[in-house]
Protein backbone atom coordinates (compact mmCIF):
# COMPACT_ATOMS: atom_id res chain seq x y z
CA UNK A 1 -24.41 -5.35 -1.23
CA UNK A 2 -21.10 -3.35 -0.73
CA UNK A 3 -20.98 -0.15 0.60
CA UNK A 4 -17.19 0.54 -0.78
CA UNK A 5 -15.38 0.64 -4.11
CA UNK A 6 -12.20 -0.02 -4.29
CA UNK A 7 -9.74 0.18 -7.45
CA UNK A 8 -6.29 -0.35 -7.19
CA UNK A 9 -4.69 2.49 -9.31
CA UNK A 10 -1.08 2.10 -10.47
CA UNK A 11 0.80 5.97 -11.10
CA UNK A 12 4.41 4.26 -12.00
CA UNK A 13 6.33 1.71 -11.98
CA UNK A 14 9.60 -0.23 -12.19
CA UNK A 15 9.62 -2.29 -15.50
CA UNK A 16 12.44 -4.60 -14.31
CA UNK A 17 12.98 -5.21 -10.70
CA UNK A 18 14.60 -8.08 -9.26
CA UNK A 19 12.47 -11.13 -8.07
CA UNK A 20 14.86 -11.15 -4.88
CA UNK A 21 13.58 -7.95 -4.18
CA UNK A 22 10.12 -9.47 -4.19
CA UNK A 23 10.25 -12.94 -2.64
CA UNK A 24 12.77 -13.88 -0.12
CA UNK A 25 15.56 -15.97 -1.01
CA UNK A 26 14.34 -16.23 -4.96
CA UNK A 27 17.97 -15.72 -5.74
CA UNK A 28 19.27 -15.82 -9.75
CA UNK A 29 15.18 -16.00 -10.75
CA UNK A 30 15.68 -12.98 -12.96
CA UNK A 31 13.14 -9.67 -13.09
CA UNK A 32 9.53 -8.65 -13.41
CA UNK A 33 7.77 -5.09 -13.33
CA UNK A 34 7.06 -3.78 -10.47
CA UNK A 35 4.33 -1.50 -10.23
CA UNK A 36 3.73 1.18 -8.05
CA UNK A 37 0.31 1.66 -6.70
CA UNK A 38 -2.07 3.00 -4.06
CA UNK A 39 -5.73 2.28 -3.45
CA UNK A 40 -8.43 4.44 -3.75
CA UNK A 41 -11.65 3.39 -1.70
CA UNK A 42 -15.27 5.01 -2.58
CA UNK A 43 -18.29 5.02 -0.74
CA UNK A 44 -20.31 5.96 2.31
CA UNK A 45 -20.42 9.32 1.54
CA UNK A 46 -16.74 9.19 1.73
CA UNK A 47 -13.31 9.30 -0.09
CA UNK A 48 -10.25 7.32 1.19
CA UNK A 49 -6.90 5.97 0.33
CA UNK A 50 -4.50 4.03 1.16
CA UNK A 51 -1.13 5.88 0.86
CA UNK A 52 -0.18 8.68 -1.29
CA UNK A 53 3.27 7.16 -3.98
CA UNK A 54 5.77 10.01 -4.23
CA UNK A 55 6.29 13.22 -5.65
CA UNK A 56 8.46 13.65 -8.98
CA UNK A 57 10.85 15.90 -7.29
CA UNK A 58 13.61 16.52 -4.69
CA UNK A 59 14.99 13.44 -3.15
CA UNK A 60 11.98 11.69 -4.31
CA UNK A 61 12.64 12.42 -7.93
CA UNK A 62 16.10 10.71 -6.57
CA UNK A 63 15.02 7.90 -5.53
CA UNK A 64 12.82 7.15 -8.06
CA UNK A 65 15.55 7.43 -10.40
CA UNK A 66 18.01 5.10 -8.36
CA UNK A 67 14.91 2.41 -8.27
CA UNK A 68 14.52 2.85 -12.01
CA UNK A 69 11.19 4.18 -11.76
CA UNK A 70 9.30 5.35 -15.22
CA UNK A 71 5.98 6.65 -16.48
CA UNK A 72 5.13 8.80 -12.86
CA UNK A 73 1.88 10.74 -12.73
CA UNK A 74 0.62 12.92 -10.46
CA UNK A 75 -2.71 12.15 -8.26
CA UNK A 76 -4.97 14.76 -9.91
CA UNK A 77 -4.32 12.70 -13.41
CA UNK A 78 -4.47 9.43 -11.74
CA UNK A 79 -7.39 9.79 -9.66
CA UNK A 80 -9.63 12.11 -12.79
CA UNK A 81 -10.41 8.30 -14.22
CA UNK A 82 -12.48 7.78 -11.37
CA UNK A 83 -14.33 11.41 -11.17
CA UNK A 84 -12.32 12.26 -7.72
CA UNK A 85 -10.01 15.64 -7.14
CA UNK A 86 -7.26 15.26 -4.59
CA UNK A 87 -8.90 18.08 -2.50
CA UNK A 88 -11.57 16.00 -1.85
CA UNK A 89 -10.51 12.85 -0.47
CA UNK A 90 -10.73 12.64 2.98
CA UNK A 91 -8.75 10.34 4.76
CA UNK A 92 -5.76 8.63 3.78
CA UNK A 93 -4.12 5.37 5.46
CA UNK A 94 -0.58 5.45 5.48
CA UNK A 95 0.79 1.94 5.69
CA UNK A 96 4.27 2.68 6.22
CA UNK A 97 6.79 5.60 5.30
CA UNK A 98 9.11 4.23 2.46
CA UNK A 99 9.15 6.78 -0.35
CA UNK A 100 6.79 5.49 -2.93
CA UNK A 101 3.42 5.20 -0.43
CA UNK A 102 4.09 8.25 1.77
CA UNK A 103 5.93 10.83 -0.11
CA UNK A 104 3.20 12.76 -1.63
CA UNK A 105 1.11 13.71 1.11
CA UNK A 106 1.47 17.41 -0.31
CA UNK A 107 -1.18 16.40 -2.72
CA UNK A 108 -3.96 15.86 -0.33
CA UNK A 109 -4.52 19.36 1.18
CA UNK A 110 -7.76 18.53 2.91
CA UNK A 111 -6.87 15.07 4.15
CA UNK A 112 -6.56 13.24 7.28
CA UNK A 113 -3.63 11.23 7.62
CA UNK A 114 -3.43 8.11 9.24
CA UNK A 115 -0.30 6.50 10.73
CA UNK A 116 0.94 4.18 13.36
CA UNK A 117 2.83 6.10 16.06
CA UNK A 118 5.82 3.53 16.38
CA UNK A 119 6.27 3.53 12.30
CA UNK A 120 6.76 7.57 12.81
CA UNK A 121 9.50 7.20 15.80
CA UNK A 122 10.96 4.25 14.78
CA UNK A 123 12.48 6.35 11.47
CA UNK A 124 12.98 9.60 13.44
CA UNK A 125 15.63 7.05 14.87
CA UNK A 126 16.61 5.71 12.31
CA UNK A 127 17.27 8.99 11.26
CA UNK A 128 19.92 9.76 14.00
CA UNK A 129 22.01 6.80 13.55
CA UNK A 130 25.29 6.89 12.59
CA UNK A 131 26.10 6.67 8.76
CA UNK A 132 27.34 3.27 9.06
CA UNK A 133 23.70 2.10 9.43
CA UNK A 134 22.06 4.27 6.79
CA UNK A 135 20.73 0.88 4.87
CA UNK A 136 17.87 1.06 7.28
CA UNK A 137 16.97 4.55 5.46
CA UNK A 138 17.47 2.97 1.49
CA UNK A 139 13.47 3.12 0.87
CA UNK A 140 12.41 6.47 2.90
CA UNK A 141 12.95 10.05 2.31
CA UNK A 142 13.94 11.81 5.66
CA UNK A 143 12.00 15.09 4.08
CA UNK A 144 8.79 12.47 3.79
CA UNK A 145 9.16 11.71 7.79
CA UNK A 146 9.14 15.71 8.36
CA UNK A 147 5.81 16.49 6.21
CA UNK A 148 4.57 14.13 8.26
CA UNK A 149 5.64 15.39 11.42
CA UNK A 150 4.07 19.10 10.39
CA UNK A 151 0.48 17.32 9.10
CA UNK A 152 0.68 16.82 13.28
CA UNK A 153 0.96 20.62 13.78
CA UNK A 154 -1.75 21.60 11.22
CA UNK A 155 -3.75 18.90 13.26
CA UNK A 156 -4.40 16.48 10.29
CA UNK A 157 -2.71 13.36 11.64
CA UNK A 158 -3.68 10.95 13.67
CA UNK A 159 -1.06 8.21 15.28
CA UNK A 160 -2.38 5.11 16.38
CA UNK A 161 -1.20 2.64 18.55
CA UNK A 162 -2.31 -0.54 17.53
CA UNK A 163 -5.40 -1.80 16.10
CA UNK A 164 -8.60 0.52 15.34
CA UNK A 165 -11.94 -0.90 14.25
CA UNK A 166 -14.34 1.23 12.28
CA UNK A 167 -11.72 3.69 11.69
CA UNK A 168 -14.76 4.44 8.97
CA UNK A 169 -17.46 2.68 9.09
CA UNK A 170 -16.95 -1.06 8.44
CA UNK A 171 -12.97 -0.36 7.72
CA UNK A 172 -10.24 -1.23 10.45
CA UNK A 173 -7.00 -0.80 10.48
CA UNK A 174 -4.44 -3.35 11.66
CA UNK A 175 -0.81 -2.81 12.99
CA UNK A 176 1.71 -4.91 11.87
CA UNK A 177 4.69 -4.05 14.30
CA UNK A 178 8.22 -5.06 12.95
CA UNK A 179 7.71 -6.80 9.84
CA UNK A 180 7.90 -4.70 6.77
CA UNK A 181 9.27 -1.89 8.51
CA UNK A 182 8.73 -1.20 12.10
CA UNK A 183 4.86 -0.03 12.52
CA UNK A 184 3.44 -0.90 8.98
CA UNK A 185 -0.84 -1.25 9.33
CA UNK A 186 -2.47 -3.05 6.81
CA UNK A 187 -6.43 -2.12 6.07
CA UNK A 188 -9.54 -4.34 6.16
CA UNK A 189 -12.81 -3.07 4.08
CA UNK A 190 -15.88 -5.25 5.60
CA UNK A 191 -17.66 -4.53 2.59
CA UNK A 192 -20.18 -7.49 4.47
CA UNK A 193 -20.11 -8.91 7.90
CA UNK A 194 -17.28 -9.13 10.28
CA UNK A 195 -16.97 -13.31 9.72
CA UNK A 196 -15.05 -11.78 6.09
CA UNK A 197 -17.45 -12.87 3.69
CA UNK A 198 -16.85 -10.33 1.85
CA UNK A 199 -14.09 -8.36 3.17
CA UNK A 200 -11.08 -6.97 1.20
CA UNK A 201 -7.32 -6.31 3.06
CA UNK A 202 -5.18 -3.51 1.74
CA UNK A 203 -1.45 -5.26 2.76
CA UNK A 204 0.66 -2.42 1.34
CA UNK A 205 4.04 -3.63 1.62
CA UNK A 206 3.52 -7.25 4.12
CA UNK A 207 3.15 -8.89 0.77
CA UNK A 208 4.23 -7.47 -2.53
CA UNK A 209 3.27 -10.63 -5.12
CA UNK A 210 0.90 -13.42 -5.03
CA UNK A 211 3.85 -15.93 -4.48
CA UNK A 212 4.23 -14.08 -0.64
CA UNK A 213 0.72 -15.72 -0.37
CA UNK A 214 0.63 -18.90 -2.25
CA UNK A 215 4.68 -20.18 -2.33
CA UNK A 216 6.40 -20.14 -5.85
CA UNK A 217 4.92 -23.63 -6.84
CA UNK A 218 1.41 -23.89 -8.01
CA UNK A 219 1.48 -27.45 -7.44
CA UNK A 220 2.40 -27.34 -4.28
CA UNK A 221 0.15 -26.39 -0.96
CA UNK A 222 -0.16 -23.14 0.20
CA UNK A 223 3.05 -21.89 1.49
CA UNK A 224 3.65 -18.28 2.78
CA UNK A 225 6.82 -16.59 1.81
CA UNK A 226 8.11 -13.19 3.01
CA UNK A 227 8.86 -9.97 0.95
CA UNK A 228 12.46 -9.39 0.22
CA UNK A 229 12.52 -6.54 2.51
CA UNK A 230 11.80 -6.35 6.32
CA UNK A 231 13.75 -3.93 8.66
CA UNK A 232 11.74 -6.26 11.19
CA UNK A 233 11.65 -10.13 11.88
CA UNK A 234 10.58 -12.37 8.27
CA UNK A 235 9.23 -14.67 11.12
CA UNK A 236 6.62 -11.42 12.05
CA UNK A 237 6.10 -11.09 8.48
CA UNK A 238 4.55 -14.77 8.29
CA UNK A 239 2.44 -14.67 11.17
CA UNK A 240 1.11 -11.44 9.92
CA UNK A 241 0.03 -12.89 6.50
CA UNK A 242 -2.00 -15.58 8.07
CA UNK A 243 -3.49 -12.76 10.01
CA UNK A 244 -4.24 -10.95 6.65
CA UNK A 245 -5.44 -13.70 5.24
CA UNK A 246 -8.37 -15.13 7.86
CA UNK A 247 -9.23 -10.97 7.69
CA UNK A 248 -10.23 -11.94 4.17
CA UNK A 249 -12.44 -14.79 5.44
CA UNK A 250 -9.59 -17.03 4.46
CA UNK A 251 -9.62 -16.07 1.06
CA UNK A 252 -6.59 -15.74 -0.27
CA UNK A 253 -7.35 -13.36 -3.27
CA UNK A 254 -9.14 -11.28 -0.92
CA UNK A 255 -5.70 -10.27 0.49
CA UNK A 256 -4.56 -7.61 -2.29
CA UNK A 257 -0.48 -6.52 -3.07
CA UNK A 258 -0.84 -3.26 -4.77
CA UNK A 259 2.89 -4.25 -6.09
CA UNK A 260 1.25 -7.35 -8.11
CA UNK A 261 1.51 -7.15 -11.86
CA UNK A 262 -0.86 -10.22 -11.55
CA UNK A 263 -3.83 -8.24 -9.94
CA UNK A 264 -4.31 -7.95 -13.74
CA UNK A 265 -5.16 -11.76 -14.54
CA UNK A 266 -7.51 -11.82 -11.43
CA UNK A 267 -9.61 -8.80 -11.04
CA UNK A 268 -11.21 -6.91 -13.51
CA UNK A 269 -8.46 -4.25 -15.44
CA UNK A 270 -7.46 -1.69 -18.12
CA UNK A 271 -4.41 -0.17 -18.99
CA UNK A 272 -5.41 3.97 -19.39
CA UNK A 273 -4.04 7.02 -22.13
CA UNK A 274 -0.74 6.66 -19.88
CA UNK A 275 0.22 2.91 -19.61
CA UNK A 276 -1.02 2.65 -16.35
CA UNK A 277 -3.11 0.08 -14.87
CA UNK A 278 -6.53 0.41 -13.34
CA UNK A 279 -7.84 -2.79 -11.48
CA UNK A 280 -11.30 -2.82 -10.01
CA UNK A 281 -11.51 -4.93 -6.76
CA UNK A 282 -15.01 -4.36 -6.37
CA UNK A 283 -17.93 -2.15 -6.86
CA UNK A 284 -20.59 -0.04 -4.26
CA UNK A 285 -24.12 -0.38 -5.54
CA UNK A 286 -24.65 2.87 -7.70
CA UNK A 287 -21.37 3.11 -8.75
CA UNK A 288 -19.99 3.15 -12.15
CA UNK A 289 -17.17 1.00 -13.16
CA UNK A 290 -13.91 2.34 -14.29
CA UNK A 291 -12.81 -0.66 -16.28
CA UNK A 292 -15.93 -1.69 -18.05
C-alpha cells in the first residue's frame, strides 16, 4: 500500500548538453538532453514538491538562454495534467538554490518552503566575493537567494540544520553538506517501512544520470561516479550516493535523477500536448494514473 504518488514532471529542457557536464571526467563523450524537472508528490491529504525550476524571465530568462534551455512552461500548465493548482500545494523541498530548482518560488503563493540553512548562507557569501570568483555563482540567480530570504519574513520558510524525519508523515529530508553545492538535502518518501522496502529518494542534483549510480559500463560492477558539478568535495558526493542508495533499501532504481532522460525506459511515461515528459514513479491507492 503507498500512501504517496509521486510523478516526476519535466517543464524544459536542454536538448544537447555536454556529457562532461553530467558525469565527471566523461571528457570528448559528446551530448545528450538534459531535462529539467521537479517532483510532484500526492497523498496524505497533502500536496508537495520538490523544488520549483525557474521563471521565464529576468536573469532567469538569462540563464536559461545561456544553458540553451527550450520548450519552458509554467507550473499551472505543468502541474493541470495531474488535477493540482499551484495555490494549493503545500510544501515544497528545496534541494539546493541553482536557478532551474529554486527560481520560481513566486509560483507557489501558499507554500511552505523548505531549505537547509547552510545552502542559504553559504551563497549569501558567495555572493560577496570578489568578481574574480564569480564561477561559484554560474548556476544561481542572486535575485533567487533574495525571494528566498523574504519567504523568511512572510514566515513561509523553514531552514533546517541537518537531517529531519517525518518532515510529513513518512517523508525525511536528508542534508547533504558540500557536495553538489554547499547544503543540498535530498528527500526520502517511506511509501512502506523504514528498512526501505519501498521507499523512493528525491536526489535533485547529487546525481543527475543513472551512470552517477551504476558507472558508464554495464558490464562492469556497480561503480559510483560524481556529477560534473560540485562547489563541494566529489569525495562527499560519493559517500552521499551510497547514503542515497541504502535509503532506497539498496535499490538502486529507487534512487531517482530528475535530470535522467532514461527515467523514461524504467518507469512508466508519456510525452504531453507540449513535448514534455511525465514519468510516474509510483501510485497512492485511489489515485488515478497520469500516464496510463
Amino acid at each position: 500500500m503507498a500512501n504517496y504518488s509521486i510523478w516526476v514532471l519535466e517543464y524544459a529542457y536542454v536538448p544537447s548538453y555536454h556529457v562532461s557536464g553530467i558525469v565527471y571526467g566523461a571528457h570528448n563523450q559528446g551530448y545528450r538532453k538534459l531535462p529539467y524537472c521537479y517532483v510532484l508528490i500526492k497523498g496524505q491529504g497533502t500536496v508537495a514538491m520538490v523544488d520549483v525550476g525557474y521563471n521565464e524571465k529576468d536573469v532567469g530568462a538569462e540563464m536559461a538562454r545561456r544553458f540553451g534551455v527550450e520548450a519552458w512552461q509554467n507550473p499551472e500548465t505543468v502541474l493541470k495534467q495531474a488535477g493540482v493548482k499551484p495555490e494549493e500545494v503545500e510544501h515544497i523541498f528545496l534541494s539546493h538554490a541553482h536557478f532551474d530548482h529554486m527560481g520560481n518560488t513566486d509560483a507557489f503563493p501558499k507554500a511552505k518552503f523548505y531549505l537547509q540553512e547552510r545552502e542559504l548562507s553559504k551563497w549569501v557569501w558567495a555572493m560577496a566575493l570578489d568578481e574574480r570568483f564569480r564561477w561559484l555563482n554560474i548556476a544561481t540567480d542572486p535575485g533567487d537567494v533574495m525571494r528566498v530570504v523574504d519567504l523568511a519574513r512572510q514566515g513561509r520558510l523553514e531552514l533546517l540544520d541537518g537531517d529531519r524525519d517525518d518532515v510529513l508523515p513518512g517523508i525525511d529530508i536528508r542534508k547533504a553538506d558540500d557536495t553538489h553545492t554547499w547544503g543540498c538535502q535530498f528527500v526520502t518518501v517511506r511509501n512502506g517501512d523504514r528498512k526501505g522496502s519501498d521507499s523512493w529518494v528525491l536526489a535533485g542534483d547529487l546525481v543527475y544520470s543513472f551512470e552517477n549510480l551504476e558507472g558508464q559500463d554495464p558490464k562492469a560492477p556497480t561503480q559510483y561516479i560524481p556529477v560534473g558539478l560540485a562547489v563541494g568535495s566529489q569525495t562527499n558526493l560519493l559517500f552521499t550516493t551510497d547514503q542515497m542508495v541504502k535509503e532506497g533499501g539498496g535499490n538502486l532504481q529507487r534512487v531517482i535523477p530528475v535530470h535522467e532522460e532514461g527515467l523514461r525506459d524504467r518507469f512508466p511515461s508519456r510525452i504531453n500536448d507540449h513535448g514534455l515528459r511525465v514519468t510516474e514513479l509510483c501510485l497512492a491507492d485511489g489515485q488515478r494514473s497520469l500516464v496510463s
